[in-house]
C-alpha atoms as a PDB file:
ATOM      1  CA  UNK A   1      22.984 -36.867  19.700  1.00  0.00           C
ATOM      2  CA  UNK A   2      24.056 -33.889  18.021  1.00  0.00           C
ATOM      3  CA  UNK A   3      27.397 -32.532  17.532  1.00  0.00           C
ATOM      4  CA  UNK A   4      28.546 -29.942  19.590  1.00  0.00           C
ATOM      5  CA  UNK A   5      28.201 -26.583  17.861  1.00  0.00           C
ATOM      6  CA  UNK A   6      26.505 -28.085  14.658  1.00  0.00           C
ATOM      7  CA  UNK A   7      23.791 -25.803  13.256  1.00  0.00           C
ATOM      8  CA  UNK A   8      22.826 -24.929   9.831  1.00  0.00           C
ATOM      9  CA  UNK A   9      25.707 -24.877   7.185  1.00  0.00           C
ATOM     10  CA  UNK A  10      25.003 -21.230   6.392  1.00  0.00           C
ATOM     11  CA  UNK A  11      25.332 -20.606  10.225  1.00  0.00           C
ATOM     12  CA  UNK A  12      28.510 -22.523  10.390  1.00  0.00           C
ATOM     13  CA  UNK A  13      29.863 -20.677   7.877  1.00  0.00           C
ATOM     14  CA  UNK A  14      29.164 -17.349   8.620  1.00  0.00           C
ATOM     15  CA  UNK A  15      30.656 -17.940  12.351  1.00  0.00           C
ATOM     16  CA  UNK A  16      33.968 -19.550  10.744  1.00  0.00           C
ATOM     17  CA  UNK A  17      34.405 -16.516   8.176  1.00  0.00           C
ATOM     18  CA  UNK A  18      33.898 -14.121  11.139  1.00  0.00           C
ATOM     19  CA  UNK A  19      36.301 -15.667  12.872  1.00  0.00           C
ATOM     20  CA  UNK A  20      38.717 -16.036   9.555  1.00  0.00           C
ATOM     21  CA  UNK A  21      38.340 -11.948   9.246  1.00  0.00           C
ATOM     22  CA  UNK A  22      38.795 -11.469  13.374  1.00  0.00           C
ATOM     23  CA  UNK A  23      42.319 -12.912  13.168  1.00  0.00           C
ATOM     24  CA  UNK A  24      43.212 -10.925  10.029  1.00  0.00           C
ATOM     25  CA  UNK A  25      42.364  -8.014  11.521  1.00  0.00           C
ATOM     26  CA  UNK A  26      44.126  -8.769  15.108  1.00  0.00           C
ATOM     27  CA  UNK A  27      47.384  -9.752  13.471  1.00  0.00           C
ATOM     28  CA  UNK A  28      50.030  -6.550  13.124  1.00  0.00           C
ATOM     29  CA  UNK A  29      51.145  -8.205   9.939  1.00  0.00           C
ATOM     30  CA  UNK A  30      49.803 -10.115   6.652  1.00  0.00           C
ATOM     31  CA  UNK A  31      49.043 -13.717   7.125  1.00  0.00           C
ATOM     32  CA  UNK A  32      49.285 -16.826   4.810  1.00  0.00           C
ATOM     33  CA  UNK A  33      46.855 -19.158   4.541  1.00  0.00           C
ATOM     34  CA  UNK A  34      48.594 -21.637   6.431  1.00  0.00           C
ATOM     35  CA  UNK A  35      49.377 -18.887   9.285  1.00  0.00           C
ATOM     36  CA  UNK A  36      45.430 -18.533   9.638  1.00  0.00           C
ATOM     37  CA  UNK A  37      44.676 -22.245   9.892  1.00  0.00           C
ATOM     38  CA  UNK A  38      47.104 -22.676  12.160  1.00  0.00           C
ATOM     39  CA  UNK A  39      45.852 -19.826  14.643  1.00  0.00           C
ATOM     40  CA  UNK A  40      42.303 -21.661  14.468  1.00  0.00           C
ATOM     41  CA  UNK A  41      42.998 -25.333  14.113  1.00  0.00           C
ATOM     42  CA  UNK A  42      41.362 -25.166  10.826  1.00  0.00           C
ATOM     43  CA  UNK A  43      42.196 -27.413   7.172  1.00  0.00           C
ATOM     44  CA  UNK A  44      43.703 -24.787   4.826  1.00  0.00           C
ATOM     45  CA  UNK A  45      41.025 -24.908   2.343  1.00  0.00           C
ATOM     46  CA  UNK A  46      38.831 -23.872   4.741  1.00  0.00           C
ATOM     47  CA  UNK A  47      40.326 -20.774   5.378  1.00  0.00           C
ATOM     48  CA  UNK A  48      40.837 -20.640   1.324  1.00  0.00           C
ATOM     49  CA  UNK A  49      36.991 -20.674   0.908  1.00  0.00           C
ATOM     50  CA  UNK A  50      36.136 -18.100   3.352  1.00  0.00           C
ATOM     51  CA  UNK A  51      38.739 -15.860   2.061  1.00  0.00           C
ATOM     52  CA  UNK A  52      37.703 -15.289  -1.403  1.00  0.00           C
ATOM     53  CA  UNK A  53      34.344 -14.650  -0.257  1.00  0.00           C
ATOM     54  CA  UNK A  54      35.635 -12.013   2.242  1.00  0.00           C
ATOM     55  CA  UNK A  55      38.021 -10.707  -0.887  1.00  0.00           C
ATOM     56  CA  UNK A  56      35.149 -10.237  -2.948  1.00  0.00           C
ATOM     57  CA  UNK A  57      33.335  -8.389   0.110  1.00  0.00           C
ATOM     58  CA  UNK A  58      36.527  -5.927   0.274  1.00  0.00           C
ATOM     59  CA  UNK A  59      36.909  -7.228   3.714  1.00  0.00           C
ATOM     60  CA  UNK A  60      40.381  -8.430   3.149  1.00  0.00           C
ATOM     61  CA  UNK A  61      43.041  -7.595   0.701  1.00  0.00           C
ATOM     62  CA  UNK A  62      46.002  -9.509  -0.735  1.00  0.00           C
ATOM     63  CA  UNK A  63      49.322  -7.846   0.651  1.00  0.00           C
ATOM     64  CA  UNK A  64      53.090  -8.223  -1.024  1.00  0.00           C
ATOM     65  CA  UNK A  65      54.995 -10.873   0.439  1.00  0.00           C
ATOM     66  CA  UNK A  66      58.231 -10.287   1.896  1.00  0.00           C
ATOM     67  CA  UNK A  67      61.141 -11.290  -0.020  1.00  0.00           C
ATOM     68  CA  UNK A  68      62.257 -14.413   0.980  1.00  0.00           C
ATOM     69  CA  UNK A  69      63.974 -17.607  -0.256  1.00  0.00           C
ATOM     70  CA  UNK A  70      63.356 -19.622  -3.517  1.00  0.00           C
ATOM     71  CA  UNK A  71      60.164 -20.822  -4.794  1.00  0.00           C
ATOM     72  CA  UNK A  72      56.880 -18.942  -5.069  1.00  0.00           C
ATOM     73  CA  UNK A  73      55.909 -17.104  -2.085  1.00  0.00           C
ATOM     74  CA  UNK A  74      52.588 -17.754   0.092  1.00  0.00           C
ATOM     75  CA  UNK A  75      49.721 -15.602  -0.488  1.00  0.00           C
ATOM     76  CA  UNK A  76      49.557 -12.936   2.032  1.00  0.00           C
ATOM     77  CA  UNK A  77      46.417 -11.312   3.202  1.00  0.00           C
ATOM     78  CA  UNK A  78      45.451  -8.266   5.837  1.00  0.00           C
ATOM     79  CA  UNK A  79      42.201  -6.354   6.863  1.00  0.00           C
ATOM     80  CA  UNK A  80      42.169  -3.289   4.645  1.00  0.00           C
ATOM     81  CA  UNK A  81      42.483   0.510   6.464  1.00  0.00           C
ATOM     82  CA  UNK A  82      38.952   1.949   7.201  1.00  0.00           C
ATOM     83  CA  UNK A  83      35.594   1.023   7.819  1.00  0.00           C
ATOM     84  CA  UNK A  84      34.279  -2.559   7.519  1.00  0.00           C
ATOM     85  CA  UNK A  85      32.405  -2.278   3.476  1.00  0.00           C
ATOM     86  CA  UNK A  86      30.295  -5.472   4.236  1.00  0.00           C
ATOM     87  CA  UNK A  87      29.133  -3.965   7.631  1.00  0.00           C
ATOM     88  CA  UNK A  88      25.193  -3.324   8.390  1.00  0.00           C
ATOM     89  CA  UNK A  89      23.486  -0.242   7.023  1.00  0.00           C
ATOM     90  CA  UNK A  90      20.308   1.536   8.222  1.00  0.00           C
ATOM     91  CA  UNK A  91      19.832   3.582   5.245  1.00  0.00           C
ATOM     92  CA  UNK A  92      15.437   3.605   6.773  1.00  0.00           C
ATOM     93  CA  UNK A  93      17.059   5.315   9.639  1.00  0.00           C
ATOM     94  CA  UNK A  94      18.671   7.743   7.952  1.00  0.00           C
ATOM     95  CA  UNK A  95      15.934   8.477   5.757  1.00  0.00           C
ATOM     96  CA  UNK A  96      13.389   8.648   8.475  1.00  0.00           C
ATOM     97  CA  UNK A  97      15.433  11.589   9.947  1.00  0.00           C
ATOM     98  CA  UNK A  98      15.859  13.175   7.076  1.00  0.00           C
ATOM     99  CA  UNK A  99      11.960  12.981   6.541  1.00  0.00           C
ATOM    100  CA  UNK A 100      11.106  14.478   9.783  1.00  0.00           C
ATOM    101  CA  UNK A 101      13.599  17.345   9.274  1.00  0.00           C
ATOM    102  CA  UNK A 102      11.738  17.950   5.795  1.00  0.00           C
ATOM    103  CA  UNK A 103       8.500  17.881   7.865  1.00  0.00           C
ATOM    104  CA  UNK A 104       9.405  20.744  10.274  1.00  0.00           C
ATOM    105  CA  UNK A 105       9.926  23.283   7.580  1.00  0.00           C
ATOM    106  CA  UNK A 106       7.604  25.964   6.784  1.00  0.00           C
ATOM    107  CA  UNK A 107       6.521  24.294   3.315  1.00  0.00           C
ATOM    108  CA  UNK A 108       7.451  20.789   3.678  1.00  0.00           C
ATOM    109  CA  UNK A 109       5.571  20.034   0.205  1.00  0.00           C
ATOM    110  CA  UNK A 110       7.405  22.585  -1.734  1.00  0.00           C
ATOM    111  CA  UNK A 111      11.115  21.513  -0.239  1.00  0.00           C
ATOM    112  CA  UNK A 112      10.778  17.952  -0.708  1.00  0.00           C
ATOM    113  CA  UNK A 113       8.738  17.941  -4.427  1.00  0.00           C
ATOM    114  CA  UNK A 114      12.370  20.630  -5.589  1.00  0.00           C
ATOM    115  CA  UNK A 115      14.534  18.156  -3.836  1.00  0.00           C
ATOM    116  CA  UNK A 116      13.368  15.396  -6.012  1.00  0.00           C
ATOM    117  CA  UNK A 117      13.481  17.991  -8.591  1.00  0.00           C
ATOM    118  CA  UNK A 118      17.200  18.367  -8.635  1.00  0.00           C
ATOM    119  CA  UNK A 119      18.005  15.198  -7.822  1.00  0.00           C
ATOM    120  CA  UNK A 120      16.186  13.934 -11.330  1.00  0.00           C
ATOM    121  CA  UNK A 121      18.164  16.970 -12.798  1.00  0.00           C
ATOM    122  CA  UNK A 122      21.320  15.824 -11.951  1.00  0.00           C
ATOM    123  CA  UNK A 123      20.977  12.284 -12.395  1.00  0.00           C
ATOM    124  CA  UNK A 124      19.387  11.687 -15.755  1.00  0.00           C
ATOM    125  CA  UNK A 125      20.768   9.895 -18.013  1.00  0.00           C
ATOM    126  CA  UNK A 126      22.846  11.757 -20.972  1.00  0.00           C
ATOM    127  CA  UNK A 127      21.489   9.955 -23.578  1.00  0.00           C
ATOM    128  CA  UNK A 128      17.679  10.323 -23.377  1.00  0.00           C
ATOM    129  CA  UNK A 129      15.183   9.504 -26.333  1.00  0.00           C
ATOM    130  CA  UNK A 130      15.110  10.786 -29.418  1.00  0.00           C
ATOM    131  CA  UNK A 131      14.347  14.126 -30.625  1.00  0.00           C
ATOM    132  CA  UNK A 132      11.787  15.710 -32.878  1.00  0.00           C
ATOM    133  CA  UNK A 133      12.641  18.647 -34.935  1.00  0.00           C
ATOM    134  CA  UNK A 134      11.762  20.966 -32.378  1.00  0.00           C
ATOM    135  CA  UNK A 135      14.002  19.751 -29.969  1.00  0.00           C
ATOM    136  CA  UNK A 136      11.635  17.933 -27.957  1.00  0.00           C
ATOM    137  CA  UNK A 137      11.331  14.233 -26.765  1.00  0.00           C
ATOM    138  CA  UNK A 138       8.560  12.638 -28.615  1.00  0.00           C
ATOM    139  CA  UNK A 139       6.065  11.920 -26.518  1.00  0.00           C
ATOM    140  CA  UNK A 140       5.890   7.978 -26.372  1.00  0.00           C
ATOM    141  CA  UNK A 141       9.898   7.742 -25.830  1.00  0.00           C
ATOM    142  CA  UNK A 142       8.886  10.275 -22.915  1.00  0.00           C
ATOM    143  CA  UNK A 143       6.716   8.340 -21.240  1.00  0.00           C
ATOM    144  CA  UNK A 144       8.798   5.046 -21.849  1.00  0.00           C
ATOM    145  CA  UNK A 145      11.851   6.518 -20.486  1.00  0.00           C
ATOM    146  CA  UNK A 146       9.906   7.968 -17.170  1.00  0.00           C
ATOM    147  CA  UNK A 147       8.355   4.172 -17.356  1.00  0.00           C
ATOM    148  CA  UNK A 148      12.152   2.957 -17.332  1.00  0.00           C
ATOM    149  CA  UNK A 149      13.417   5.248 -14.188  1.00  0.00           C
ATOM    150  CA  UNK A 150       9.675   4.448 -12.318  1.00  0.00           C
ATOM    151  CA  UNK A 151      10.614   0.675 -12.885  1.00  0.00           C
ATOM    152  CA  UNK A 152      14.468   0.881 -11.633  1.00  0.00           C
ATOM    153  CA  UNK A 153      13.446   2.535  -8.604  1.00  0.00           C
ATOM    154  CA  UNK A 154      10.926   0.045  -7.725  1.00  0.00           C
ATOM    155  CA  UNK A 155       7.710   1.798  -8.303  1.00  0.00           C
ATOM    156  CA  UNK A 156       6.231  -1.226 -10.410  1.00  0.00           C
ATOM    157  CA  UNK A 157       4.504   1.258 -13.000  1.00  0.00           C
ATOM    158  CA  UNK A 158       1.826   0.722 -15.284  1.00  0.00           C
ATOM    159  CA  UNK A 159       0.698   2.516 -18.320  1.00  0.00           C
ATOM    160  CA  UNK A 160      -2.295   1.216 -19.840  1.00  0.00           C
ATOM    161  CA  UNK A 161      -3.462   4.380 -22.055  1.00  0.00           C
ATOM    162  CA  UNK A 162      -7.389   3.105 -23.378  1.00  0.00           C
ATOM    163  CA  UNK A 163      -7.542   1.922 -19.803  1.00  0.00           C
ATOM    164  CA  UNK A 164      -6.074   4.892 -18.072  1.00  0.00           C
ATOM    165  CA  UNK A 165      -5.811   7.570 -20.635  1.00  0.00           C
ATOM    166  CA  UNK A 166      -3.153  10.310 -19.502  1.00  0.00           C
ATOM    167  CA  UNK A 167      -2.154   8.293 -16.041  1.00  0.00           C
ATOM    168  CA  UNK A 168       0.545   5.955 -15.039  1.00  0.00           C
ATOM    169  CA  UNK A 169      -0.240   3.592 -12.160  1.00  0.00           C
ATOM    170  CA  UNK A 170       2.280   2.662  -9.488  1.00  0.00           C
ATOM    171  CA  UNK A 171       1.381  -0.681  -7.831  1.00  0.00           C
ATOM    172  CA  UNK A 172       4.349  -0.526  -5.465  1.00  0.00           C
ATOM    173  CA  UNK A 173       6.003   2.179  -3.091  1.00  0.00           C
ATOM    174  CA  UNK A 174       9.446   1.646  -2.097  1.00  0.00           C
ATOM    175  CA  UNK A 175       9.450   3.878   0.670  1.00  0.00           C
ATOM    176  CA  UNK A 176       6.205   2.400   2.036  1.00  0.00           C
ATOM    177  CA  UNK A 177       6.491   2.396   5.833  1.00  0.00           C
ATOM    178  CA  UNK A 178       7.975   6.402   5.282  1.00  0.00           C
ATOM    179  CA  UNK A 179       5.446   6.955   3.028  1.00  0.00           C
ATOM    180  CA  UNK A 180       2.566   5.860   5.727  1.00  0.00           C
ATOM    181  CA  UNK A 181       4.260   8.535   8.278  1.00  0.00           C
ATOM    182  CA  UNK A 182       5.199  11.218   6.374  1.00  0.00           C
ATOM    183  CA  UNK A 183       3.090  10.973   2.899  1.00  0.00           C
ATOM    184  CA  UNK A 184       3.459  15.146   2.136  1.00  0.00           C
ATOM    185  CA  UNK A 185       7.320  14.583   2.434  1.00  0.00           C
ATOM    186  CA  UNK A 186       7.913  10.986   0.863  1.00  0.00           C
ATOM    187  CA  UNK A 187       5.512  11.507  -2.054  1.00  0.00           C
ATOM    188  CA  UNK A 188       6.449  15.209  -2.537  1.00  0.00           C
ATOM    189  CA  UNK A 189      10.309  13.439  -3.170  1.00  0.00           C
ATOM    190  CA  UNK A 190       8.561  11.152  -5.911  1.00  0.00           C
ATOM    191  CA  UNK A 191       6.567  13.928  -7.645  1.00  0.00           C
ATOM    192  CA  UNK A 192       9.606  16.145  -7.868  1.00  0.00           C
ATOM    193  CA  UNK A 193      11.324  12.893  -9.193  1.00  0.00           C
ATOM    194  CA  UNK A 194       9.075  12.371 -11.724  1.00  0.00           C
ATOM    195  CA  UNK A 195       8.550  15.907 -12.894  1.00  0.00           C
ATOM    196  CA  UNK A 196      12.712  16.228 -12.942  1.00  0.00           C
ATOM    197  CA  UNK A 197      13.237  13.672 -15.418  1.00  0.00           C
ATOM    198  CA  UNK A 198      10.136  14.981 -17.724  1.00  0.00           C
ATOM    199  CA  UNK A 199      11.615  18.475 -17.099  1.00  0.00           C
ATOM    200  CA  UNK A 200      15.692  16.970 -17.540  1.00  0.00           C
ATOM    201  CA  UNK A 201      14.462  15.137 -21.153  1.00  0.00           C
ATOM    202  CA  UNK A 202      12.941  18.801 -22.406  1.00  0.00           C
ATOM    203  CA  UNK A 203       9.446  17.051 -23.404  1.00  0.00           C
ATOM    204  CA  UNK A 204       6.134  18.428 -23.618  1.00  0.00           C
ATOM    205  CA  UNK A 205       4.372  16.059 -21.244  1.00  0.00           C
ATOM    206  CA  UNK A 206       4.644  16.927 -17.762  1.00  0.00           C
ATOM    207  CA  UNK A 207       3.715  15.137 -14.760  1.00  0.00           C
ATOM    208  CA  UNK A 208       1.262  16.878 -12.865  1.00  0.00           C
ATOM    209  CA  UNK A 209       0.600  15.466  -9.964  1.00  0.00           C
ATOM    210  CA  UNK A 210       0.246  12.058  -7.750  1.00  0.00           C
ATOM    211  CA  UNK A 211      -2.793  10.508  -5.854  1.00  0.00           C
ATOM    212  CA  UNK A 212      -1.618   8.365  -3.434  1.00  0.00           C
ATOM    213  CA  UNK A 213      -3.869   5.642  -2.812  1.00  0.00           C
ATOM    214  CA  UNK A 214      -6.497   6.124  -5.192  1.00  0.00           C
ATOM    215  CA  UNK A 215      -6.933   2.428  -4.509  1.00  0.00           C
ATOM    216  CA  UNK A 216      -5.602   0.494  -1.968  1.00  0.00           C
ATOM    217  CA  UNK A 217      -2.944  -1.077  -3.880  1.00  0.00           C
ATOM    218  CA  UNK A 218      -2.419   2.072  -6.524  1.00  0.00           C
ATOM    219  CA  UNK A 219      -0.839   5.447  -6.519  1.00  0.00           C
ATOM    220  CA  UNK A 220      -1.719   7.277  -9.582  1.00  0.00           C
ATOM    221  CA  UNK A 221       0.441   9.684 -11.588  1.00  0.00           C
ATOM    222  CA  UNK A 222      -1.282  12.178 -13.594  1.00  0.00           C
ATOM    223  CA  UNK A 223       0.252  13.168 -16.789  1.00  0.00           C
ATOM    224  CA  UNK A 224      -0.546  16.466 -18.905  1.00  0.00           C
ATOM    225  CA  UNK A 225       1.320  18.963 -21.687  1.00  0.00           C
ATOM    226  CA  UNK A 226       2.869  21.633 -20.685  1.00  0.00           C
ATOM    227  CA  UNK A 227       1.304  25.081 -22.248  1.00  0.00           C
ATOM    228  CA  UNK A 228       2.720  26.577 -25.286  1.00  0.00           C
ATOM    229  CA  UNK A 229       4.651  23.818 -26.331  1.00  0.00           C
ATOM    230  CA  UNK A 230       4.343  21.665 -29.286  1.00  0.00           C
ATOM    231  CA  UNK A 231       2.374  18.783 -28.493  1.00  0.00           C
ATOM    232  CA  UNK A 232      -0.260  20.619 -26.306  1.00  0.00           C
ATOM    233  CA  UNK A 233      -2.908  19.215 -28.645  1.00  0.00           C
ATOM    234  CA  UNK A 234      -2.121  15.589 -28.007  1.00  0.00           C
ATOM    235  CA  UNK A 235      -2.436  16.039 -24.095  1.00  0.00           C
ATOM    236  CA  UNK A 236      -2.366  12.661 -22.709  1.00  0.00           C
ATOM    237  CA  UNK A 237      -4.249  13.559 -19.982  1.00  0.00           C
ATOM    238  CA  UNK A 238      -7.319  14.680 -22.099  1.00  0.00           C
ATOM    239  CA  UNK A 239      -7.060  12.065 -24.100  1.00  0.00           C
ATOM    240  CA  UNK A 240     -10.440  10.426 -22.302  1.00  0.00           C
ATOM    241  CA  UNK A 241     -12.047  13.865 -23.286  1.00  0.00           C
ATOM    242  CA  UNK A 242     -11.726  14.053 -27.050  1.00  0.00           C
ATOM    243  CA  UNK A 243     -15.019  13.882 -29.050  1.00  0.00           C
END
C-alpha cells in the first residue's frame, strides 16, 4: 500500500520547499530554523536543506537577529522585498510579440537586420582579435571570433572552407518555432547580428547574407570582403572561383 502523499523524491521536495518559502513569506518577521519546523511539523534539517537551496535561488535572505541573551544567536531568515527571482519566465512570449510588432512595419527586413545591427555593436566584446598593420582584424581571427559568438548563441556553426569555401553553416536555430512564423523578422535579427560583430571588429570580411534552409537541417551564411579594403583579394567567398 502506498504511503499517503508519497511520490517521487524530486516531487516531494519541491512541494516541502514551497511550503518552507510560503511560511517565510507569510510571517511579519524573520524566522529561525527551529520557528519554521515548528510551524510545519517538520525535523530541522529539513527545513536546513531546503533553505540553502532557496538562498542560493535569492528566494530567501538571512536577516540580523535581534539582540538577545548569551550564546550565539539562531539564524534568521525572511522572503526578500520584490518579485519572486526563481519565478517562471516566458521570454518565447515576449519575443513572439515583439516579432509580430517588427512584422507590421513598413520594412520589417530593414528594422529587424539594424536591430541586430546595434545590438552586435553594443555588445561586442572589447578585446577582439588581433590587428594587422592596417588596423584591421586578420581575417582567420575574424571568422573565428564570429565562429565564437555563432557558437554561444546556439547557432551550432560550421566552417569547413575546401568544403564550403566563403560560407559558414548553421546546423541549429535557436529561435526555431519564431523563425518558422516570422522568418523575414527572426533571420533579419541574425543577419544584422552577424554583420554587427564583423562591422564592431573593423575587418574586411563581411557577412553578406543568410539562406535559410538551404537544406533541411542548414542555414547558410555567406561571407564576402568588403570593397576597397585591404584584403579584397583574398575574398572568402570567391575563394571556389580562383583559377
Amino acid at each position: 500500500m502506498k504511503e499517503r502523499g508519497a511520490g517521487t523524491p524530486k516531487r516531494r521536495d519541491h512541494g516541502r520547499r514551497q511550503e518552507v518559502l510560503a511560511t517565510v513569506r507569510a510571517s511579519a518577521s524573520p524566522l529561525s530554523i527551529l520557528d519554521i519546523a515548528g510551524r510545519l511539523g517538520v525535523h530541522p534539517n529539513t527545513v536546513r536543506f531546503h533553505l540553502n537551496a532557496l538562498l542560493e535561488n535569492g528566494q530567501v535572505e538571512e536577516a540580523q537577529p535581534e539582540a538577545a541573551g548569551p550564546g550565539r544567536p539562531p539564524l534568521m531568515f525572511r522572503a526578500p522585498a520584490g518579485m519572486d527571482p526563481a519565478g517562471p519566465r516566458n521570454y518565447r512570449l515576449l519575443a513572439g510579440i515583439l516579432a509580430d510588432a517588427f512584422a507590421s512595419e513598413p520594412d520589417p527586413v530593414e528594422k529587424a537586420t539594424e536591430v541586430g545591427r546595434a545590438w552586435a555593436r553594443r555588445t561586442a566584446a572589447p578585446s577582439g582579435p588581433a590587428r594587422t598593420e592596417d588596423g584591421f582584424a586578420a581575417q582567420d581571427e575574424a571568422i573565428g571570433h564570429l565562429m565564437t559568438m555563432l557558437d554561444d548563441l546556439g547557432f551550432a556553426p560550421e566552417h569547413e572552407p575546401e568544403r564550403r569555401p566563403g560560407q559558414i553553416g548553421l546546423r541549429h536555430c535557436p529561435f526555431l518555432e519564431l523563425a518558422s512564423d516570422r522568418p523575414q523578422v527572426i533571420c533579419s535579427i541574425h543577419l544584422g547580428l552577424m554583420q554587427g560583430t564583423m562591422a564592431a571588429l573593423n575587418t574586411p570580411i563581411t557577412v553578406e547574407r543568410l539562406t535559410p534552409y538551404a537544406e533541411p537541417d542548414l542555414c547558410l551564411v555567406h561571407l564576402g570582403t568588403a570593397p576597397g579594403t585591404p584584403g579584397e583579394a583574398d575574398d572568402p567567398s570567391r575563394e571556389g572561383e580562383r583559377p
